[in-house]
C-alpha atoms as a PDB file:
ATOM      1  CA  UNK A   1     210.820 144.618  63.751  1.00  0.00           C
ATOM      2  CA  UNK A   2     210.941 144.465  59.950  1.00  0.00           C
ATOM      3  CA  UNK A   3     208.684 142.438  57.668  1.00  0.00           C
ATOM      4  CA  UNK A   4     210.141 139.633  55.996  1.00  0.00           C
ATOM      5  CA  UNK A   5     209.799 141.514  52.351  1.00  0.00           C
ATOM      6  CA  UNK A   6     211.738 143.913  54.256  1.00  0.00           C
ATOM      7  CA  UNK A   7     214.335 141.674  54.891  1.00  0.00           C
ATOM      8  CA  UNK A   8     214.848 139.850  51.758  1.00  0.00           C
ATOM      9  CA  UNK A   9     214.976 143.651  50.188  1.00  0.00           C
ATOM     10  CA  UNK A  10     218.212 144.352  52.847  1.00  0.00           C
ATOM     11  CA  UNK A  11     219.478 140.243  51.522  1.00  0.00           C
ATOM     12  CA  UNK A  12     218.981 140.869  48.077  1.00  0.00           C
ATOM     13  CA  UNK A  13     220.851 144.185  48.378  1.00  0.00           C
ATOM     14  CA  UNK A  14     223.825 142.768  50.664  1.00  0.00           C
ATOM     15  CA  UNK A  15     224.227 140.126  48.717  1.00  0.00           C
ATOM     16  CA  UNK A  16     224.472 142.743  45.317  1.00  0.00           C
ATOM     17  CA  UNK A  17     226.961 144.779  47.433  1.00  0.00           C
ATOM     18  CA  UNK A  18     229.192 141.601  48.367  1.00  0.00           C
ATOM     19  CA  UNK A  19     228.764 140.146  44.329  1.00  0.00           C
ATOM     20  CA  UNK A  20     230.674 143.521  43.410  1.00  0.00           C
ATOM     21  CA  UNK A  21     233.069 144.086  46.452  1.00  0.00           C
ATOM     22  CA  UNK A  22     236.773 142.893  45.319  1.00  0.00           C
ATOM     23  CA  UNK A  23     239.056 141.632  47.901  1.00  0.00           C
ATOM     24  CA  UNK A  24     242.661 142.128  46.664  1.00  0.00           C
ATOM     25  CA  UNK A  25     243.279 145.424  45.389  1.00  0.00           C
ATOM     26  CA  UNK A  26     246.822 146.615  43.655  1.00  0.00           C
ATOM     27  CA  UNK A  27     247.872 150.022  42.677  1.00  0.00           C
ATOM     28  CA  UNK A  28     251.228 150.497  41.495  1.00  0.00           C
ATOM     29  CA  UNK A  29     253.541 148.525  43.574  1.00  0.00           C
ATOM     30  CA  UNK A  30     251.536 148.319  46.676  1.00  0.00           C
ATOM     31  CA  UNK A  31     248.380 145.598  47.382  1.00  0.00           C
ATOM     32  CA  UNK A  32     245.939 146.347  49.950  1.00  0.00           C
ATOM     33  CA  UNK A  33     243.638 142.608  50.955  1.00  0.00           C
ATOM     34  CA  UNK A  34     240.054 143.080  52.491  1.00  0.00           C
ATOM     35  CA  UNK A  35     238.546 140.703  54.703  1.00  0.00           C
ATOM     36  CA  UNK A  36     234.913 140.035  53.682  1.00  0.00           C
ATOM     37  CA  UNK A  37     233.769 137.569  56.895  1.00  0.00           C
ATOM     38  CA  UNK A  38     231.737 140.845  58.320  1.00  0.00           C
ATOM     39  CA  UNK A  39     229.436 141.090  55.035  1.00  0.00           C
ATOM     40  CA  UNK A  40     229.151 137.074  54.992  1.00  0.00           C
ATOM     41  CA  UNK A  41     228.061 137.131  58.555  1.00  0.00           C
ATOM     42  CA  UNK A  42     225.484 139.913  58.243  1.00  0.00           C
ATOM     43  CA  UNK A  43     224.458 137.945  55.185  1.00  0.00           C
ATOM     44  CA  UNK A  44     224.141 135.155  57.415  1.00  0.00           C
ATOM     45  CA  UNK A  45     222.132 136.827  60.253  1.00  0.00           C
ATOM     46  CA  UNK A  46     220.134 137.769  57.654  1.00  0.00           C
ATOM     47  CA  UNK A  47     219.370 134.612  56.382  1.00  0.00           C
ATOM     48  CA  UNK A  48     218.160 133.571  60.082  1.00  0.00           C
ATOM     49  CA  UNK A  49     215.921 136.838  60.108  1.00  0.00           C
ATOM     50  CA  UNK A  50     214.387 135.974  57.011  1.00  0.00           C
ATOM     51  CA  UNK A  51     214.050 132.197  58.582  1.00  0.00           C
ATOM     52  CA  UNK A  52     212.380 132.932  61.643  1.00  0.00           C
ATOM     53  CA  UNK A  53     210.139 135.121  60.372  1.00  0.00           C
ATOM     54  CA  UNK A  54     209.307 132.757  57.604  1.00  0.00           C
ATOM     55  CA  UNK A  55     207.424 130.749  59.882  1.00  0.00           C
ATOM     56  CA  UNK A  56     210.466 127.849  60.634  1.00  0.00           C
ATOM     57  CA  UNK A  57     210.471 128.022  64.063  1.00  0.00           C
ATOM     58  CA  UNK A  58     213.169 125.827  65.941  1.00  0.00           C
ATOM     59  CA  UNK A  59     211.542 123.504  68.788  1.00  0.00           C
ATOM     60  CA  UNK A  60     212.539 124.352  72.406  1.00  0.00           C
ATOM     61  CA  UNK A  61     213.485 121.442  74.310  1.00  0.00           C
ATOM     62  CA  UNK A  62     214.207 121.499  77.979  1.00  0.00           C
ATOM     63  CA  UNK A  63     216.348 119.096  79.958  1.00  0.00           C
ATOM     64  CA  UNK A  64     215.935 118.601  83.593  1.00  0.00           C
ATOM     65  CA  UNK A  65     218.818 117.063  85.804  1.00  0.00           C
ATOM     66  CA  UNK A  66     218.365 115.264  89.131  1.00  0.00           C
ATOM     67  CA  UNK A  67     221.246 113.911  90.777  1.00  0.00           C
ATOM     68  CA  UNK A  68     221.647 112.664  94.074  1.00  0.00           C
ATOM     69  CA  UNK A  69     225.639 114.031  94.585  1.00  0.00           C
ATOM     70  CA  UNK A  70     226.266 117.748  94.725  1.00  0.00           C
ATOM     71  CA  UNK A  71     227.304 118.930  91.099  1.00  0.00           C
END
């Protein structure tokens, strides 16, 4: 498990990669696209990392159902 310095190292460092990444990119007559939703979502797992490790922890709740009919 890393430490959360660790992780906001890997954040800051993603999120200097993804600042600098281009998405369209044209060379003569031909134009290649990328699609940047796999940096954005590591970003964003990330982000949760760095939350849950900060000490926000989310509340688990339990629901119990009793019913007198077959479900």
């Amino acid at each position: 498990m890393a430490t959360l310095s660790e992780l906001q190292i890997r954040r800051d460092k993603l999120l200097e990669r993804l600042e600098s990444l281009q998405t369209r990119v044209s060379h003569g007559d031909k134009t290649v696209q990328y699609d940047l939703s796999q940096a954005r979502e590591a970003l964003d797992l990330l982000d949760r990392e760095i939350a849950r490790n900060g000490g926000s922890r989310r509340v688990a709740r339990h629901l119990r159902v009793r019913s007198n009919k077959d479900l």
